[in-house]
PDB file of N, CA and C in Angstrom:
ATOM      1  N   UNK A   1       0.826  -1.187   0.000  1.00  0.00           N
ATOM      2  CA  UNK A   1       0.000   0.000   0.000  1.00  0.00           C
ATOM      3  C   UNK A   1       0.875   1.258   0.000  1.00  0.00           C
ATOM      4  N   UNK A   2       1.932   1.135   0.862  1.00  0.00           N
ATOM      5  CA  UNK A   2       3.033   2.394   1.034  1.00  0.00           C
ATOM      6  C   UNK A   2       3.470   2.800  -0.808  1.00  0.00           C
ATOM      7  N   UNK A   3       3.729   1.539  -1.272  1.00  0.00           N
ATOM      8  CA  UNK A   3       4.219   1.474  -2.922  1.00  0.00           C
ATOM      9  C   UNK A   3       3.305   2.515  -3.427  1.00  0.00           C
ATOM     10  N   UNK A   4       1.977   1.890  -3.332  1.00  0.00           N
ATOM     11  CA  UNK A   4       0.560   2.591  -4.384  1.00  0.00           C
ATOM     12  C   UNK A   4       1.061   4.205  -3.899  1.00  0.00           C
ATOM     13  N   UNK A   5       0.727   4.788  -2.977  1.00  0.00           N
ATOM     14  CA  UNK A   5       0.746   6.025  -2.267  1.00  0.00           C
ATOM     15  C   UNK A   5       1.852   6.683  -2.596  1.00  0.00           C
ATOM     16  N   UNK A   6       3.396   6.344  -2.826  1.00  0.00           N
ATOM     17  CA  UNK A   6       4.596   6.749  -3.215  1.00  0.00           C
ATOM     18  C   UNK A   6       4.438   6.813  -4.459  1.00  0.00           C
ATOM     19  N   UNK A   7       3.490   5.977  -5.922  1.00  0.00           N
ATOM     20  CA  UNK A   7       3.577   6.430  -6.753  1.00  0.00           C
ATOM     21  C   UNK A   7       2.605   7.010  -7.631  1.00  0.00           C
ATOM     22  N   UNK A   8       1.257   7.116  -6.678  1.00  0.00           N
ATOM     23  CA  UNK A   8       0.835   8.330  -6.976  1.00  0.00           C
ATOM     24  C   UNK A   8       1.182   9.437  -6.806  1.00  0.00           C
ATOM     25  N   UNK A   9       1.985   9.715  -5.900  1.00  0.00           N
ATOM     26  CA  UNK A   9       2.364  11.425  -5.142  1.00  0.00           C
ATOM     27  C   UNK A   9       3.487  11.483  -6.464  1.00  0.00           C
ATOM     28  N   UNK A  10       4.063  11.078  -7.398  1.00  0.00           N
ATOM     29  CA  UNK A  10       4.950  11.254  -8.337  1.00  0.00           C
ATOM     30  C   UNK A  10       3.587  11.928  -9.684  1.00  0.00           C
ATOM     31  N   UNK A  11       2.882  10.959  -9.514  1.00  0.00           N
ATOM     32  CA  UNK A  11       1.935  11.866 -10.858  1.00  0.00           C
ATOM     33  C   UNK A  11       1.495  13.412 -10.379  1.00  0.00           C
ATOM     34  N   UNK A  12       1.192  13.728  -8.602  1.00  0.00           N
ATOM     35  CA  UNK A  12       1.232  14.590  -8.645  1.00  0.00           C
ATOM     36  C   UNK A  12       2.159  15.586  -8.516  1.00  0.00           C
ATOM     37  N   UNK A  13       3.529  15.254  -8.183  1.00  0.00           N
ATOM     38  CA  UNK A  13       4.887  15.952  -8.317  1.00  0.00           C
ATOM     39  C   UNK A  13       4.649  16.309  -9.884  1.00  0.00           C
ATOM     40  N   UNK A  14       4.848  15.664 -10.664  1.00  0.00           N
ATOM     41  CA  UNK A  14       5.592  16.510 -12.229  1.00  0.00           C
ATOM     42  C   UNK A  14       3.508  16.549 -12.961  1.00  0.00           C
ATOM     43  N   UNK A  15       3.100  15.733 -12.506  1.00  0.00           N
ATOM     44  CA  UNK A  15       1.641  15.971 -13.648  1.00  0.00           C
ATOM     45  C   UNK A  15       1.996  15.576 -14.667  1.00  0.00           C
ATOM     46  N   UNK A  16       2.750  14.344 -14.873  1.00  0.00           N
ATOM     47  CA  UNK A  16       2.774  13.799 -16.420  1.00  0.00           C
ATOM     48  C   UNK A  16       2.025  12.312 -16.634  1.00  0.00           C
ATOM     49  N   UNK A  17       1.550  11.916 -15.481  1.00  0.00           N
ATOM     50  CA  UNK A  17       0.562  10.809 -15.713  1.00  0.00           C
ATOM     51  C   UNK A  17      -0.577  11.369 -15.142  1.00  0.00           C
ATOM     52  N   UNK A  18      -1.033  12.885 -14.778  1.00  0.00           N
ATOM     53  CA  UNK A  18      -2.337  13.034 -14.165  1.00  0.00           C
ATOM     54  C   UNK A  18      -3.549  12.486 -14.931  1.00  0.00           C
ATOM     55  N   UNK A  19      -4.179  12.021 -14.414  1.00  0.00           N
ATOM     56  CA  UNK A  19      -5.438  12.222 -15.369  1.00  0.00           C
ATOM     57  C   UNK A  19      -6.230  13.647 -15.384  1.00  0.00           C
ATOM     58  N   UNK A  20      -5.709  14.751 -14.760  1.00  0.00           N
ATOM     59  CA  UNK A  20      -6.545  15.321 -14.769  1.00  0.00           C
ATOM     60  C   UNK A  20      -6.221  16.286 -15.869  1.00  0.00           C
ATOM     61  N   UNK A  21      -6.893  17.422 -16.653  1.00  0.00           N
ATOM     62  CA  UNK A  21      -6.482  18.343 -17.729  1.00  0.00           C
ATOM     63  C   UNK A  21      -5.605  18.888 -17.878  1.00  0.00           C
ATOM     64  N   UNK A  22      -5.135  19.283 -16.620  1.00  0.00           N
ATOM     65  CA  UNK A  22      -3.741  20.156 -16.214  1.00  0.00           C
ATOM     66  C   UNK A  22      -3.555  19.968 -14.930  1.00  0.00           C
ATOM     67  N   UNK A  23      -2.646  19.759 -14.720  1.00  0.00           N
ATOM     68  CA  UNK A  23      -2.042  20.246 -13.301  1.00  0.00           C
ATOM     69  C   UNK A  23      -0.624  21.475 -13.490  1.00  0.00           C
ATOM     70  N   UNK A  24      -1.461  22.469 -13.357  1.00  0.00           N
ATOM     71  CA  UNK A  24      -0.461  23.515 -12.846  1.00  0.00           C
ATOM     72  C   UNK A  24      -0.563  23.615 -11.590  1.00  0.00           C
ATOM     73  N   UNK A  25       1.113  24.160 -11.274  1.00  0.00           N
ATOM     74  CA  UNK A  25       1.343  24.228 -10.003  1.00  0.00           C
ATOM     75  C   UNK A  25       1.061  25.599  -9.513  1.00  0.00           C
ATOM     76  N   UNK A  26       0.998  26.448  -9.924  1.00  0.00           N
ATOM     77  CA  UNK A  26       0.974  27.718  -9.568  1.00  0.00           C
ATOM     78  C   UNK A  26      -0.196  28.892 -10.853  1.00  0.00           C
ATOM     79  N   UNK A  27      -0.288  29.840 -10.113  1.00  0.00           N
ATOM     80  CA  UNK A  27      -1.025  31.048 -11.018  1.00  0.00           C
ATOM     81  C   UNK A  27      -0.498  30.580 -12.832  1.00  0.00           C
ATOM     82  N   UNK A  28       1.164  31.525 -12.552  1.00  0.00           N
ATOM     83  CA  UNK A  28       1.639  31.582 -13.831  1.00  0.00           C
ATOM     84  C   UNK A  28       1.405  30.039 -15.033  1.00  0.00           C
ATOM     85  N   UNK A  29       1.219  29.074 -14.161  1.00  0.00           N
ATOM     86  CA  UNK A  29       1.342  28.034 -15.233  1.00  0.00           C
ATOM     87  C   UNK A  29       0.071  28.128 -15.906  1.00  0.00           C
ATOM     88  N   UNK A  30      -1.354  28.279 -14.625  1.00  0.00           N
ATOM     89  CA  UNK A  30      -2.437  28.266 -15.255  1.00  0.00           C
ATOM     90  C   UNK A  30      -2.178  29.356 -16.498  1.00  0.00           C
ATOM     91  N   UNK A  31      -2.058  30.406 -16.479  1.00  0.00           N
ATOM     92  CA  UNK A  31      -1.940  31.496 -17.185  1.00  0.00           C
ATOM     93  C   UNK A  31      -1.305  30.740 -18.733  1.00  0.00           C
ATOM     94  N   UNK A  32      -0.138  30.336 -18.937  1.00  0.00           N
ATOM     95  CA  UNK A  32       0.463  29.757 -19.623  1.00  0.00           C
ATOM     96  C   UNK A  32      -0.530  28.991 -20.093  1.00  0.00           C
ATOM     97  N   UNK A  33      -1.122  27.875 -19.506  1.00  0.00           N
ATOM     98  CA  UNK A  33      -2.099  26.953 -20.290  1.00  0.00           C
ATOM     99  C   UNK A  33      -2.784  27.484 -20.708  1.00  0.00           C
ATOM    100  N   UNK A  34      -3.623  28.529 -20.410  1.00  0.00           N
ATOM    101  CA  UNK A  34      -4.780  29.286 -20.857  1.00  0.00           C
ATOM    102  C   UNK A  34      -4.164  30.368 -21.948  1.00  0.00           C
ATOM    103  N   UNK A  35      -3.040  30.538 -22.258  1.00  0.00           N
ATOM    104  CA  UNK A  35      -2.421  31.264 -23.143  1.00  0.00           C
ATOM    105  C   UNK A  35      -2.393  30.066 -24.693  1.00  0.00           C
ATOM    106  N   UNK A  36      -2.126  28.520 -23.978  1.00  0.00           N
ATOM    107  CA  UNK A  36      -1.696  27.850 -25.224  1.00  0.00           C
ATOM    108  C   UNK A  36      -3.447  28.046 -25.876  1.00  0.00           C
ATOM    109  N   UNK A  37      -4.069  28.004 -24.679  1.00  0.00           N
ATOM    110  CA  UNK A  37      -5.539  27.164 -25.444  1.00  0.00           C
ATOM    111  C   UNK A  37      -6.235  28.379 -25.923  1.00  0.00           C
ATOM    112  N   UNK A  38      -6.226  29.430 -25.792  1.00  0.00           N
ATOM    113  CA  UNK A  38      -6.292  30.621 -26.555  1.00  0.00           C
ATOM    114  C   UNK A  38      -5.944  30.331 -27.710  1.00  0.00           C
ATOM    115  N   UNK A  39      -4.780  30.573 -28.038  1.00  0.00           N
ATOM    116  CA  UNK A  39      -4.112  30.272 -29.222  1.00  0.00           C
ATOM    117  C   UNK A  39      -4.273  29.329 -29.915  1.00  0.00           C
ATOM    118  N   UNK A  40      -4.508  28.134 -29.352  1.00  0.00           N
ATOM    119  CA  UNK A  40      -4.915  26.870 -30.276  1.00  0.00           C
ATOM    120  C   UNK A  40      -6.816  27.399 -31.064  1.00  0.00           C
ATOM    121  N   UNK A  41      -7.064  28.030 -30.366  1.00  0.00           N
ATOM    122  CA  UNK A  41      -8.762  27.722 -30.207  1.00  0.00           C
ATOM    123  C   UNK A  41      -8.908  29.327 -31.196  1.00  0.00           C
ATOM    124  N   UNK A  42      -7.804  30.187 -31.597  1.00  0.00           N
ATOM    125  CA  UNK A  42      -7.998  30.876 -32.026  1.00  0.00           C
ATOM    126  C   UNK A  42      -7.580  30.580 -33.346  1.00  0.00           C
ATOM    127  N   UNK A  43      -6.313  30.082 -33.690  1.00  0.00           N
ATOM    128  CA  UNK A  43      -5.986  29.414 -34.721  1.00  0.00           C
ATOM    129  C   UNK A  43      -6.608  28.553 -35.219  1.00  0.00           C
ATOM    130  N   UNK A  44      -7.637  27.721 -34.852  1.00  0.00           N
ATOM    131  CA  UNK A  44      -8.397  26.577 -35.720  1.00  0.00           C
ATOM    132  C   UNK A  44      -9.790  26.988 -35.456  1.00  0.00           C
ATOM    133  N   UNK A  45     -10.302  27.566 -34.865  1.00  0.00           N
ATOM    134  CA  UNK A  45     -11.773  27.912 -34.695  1.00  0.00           C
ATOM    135  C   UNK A  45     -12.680  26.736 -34.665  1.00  0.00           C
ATOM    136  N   UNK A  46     -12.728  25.653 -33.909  1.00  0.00           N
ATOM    137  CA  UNK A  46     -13.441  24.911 -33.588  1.00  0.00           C
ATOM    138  C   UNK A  46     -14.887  25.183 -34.056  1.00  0.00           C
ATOM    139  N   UNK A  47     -15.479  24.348 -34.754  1.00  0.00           N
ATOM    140  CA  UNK A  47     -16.615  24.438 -34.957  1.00  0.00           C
ATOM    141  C   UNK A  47     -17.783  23.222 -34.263  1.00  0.00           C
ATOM    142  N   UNK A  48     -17.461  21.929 -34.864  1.00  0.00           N
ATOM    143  CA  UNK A  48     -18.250  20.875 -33.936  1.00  0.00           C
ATOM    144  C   UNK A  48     -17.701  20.762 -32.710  1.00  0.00           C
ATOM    145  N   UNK A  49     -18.163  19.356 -32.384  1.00  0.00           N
ATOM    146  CA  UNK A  49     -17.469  18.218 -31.133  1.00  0.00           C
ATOM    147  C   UNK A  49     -16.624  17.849 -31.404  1.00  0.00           C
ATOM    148  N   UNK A  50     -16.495  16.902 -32.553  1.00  0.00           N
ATOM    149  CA  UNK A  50     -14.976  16.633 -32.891  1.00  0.00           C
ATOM    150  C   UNK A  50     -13.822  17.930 -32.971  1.00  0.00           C
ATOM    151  N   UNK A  51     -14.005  18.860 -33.559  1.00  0.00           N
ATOM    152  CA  UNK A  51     -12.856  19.935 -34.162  1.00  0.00           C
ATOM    153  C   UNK A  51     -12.334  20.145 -32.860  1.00  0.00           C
ATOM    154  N   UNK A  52     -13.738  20.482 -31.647  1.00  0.00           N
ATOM    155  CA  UNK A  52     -13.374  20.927 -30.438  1.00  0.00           C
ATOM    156  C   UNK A  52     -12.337  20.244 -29.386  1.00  0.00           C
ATOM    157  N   UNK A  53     -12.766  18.779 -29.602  1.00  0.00           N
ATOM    158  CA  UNK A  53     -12.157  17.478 -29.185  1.00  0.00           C
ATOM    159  C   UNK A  53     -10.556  17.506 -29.571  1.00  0.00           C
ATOM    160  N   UNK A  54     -10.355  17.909 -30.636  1.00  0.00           N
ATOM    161  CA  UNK A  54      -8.982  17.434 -31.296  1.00  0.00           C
ATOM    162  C   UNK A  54      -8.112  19.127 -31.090  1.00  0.00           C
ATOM    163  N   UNK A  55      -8.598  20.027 -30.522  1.00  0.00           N
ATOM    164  CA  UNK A  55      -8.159  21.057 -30.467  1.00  0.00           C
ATOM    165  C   UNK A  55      -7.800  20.779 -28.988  1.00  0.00           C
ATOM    166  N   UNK A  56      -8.961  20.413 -27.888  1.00  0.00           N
ATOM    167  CA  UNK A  56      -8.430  20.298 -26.608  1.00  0.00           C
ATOM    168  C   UNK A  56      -7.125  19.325 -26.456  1.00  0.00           C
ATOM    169  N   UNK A  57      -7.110  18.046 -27.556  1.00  0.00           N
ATOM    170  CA  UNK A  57      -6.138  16.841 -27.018  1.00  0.00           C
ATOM    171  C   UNK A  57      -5.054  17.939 -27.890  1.00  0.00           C
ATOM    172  N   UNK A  58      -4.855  18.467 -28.250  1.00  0.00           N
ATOM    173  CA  UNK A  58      -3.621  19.069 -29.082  1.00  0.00           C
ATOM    174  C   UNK A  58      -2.869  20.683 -28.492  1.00  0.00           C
ATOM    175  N   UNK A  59      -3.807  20.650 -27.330  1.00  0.00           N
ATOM    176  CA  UNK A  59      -3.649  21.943 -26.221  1.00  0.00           C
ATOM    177  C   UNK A  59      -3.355  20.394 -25.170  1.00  0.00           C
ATOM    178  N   UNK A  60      -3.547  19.497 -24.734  1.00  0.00           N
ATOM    179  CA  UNK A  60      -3.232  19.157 -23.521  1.00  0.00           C
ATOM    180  C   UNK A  60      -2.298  18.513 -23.951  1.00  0.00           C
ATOM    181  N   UNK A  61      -1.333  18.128 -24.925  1.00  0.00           N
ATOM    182  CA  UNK A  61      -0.376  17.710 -25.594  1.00  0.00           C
ATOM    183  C   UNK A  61       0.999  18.450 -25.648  1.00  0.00           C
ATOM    184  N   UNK A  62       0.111  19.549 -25.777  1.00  0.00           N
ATOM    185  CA  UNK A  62       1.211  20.553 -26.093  1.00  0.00           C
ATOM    186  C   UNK A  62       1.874  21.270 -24.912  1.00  0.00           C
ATOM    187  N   UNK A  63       0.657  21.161 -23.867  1.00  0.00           N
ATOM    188  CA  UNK A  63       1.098  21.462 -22.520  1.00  0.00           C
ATOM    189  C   UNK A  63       1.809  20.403 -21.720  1.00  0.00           C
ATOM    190  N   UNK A  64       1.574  19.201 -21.940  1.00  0.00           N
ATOM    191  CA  UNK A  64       2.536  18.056 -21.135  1.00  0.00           C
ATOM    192  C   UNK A  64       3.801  18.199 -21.897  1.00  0.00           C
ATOM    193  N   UNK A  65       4.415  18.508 -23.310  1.00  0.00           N
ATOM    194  CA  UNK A  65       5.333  18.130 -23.819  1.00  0.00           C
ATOM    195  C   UNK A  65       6.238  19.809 -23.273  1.00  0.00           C
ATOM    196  N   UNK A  66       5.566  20.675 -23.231  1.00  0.00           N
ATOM    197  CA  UNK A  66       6.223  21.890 -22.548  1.00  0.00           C
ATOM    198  C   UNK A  66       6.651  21.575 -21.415  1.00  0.00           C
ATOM    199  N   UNK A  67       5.820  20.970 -20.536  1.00  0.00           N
ATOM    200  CA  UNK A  67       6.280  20.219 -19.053  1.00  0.00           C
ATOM    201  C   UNK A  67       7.529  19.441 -19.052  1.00  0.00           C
ATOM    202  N   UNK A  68       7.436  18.536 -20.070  1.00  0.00           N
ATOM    203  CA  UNK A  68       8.441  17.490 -20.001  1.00  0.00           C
ATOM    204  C   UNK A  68       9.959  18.262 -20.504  1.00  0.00           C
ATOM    205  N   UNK A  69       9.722  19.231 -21.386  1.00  0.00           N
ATOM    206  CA  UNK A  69      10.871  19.871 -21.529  1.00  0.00           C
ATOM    207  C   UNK A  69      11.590  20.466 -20.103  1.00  0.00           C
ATOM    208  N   UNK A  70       9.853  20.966 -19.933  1.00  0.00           N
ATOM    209  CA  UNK A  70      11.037  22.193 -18.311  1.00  0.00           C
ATOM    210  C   UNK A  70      11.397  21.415 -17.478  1.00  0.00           C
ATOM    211  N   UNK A  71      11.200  19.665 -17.027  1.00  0.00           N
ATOM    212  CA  UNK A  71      11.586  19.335 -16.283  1.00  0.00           C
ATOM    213  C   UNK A  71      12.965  18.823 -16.711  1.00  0.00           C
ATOM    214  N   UNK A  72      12.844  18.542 -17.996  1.00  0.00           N
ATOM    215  CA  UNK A  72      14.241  17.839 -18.355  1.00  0.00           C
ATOM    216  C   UNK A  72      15.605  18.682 -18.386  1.00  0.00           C
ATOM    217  N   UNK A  73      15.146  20.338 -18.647  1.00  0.00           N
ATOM    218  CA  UNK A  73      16.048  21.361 -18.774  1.00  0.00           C
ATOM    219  C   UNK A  73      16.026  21.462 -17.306  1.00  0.00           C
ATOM    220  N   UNK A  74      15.295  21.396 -16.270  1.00  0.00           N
ATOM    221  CA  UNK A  74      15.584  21.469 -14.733  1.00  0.00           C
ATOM    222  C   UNK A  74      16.913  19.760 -14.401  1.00  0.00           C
ATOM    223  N   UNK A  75      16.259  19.298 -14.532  1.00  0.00           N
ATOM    224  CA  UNK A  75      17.363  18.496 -14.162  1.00  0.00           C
ATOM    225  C   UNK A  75      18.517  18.094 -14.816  1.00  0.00           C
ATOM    226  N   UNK A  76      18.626  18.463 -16.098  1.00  0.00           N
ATOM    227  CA  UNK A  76      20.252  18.658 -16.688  1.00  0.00           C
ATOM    228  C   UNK A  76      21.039  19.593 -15.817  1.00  0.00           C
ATOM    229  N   UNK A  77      20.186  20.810 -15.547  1.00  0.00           N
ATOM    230  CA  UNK A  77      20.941  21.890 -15.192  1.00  0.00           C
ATOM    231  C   UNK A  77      21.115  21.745 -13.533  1.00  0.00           C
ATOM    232  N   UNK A  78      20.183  20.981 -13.129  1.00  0.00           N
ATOM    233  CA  UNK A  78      20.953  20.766 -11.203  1.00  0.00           C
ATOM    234  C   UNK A  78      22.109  19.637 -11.646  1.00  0.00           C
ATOM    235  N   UNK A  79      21.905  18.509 -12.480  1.00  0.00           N
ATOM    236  CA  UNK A  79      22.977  17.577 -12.438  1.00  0.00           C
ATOM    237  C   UNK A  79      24.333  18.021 -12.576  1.00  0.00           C
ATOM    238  N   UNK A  80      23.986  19.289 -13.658  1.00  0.00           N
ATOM    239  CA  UNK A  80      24.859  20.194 -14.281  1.00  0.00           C
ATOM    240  C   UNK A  80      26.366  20.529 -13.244  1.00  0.00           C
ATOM    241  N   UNK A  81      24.991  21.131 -12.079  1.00  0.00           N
ATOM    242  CA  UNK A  81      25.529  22.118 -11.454  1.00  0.00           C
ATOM    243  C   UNK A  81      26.327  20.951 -10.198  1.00  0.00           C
ATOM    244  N   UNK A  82      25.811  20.564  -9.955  1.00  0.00           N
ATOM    245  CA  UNK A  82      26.025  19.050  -8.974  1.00  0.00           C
ATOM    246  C   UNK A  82      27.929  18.667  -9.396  1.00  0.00           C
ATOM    247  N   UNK A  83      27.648  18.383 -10.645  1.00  0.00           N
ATOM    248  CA  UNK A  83      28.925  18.002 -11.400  1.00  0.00           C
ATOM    249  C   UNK A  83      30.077  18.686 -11.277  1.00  0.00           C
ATOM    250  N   UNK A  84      29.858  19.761 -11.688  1.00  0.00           N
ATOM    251  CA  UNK A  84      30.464  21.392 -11.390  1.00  0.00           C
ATOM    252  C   UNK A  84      31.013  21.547  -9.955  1.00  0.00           C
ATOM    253  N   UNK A  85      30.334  21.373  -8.888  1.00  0.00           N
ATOM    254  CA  UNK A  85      30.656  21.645  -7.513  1.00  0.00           C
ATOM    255  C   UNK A  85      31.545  20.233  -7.423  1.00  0.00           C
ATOM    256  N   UNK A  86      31.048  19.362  -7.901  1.00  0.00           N
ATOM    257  CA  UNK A  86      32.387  18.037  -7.092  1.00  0.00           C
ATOM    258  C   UNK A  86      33.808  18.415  -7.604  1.00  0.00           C
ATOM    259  N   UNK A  87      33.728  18.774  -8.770  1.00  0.00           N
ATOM    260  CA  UNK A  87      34.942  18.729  -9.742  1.00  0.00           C
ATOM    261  C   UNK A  87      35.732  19.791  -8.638  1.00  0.00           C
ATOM    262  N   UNK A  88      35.279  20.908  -8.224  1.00  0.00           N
ATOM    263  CA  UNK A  88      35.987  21.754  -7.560  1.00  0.00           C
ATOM    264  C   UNK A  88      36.345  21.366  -6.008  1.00  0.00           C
ATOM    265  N   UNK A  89      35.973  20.120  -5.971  1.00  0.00           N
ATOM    266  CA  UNK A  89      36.520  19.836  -4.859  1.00  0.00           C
ATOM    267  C   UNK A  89      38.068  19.153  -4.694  1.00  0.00           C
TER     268      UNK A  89
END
């Protein structure tokens, strides 16, 4: 049970297996998402269910793959820095 509980609290650390639409962590991210889906929804103008459908999965796509970048550019750059400090020892 400890297992289950340790790896849910990871979907909610980064939000890349949430099920839920978004998980932003803060104001600015919401802002950001609501900036992509603007933009998506302004650029294709959704008309049905489907158009609407394939506009949301292509805004929540676009927002996990932005995620996955900033986390990957976050942890190059602590390993980075990690690396950096031993060497000077």
């Amino acid at each position: 049970m400890l297992v289950k509980k340790h790896r849910s609290y990871n979907a909610v650390k980064h939000g890349l297996c949430s099920l839920r639409r978004v998980h932003a962590r803060d104001i600015s991210e919401q802002q950001f998402f609501k900036n992509i889906e603007a933009t998506y929804e302004h650029e294709y103008k959704p008309q049905t269910l489907a158009e609407t459908e394939c506009v949301i999965t292509m805004v929540e796509a676009q927002w996990q793959l932005t995620r996955v970048r900033r986390l990957i550019e976050t942890h190059f750059s602590t390993a980075a820095s990690k690396s950096s400090s031993c060497r000077k020892r």
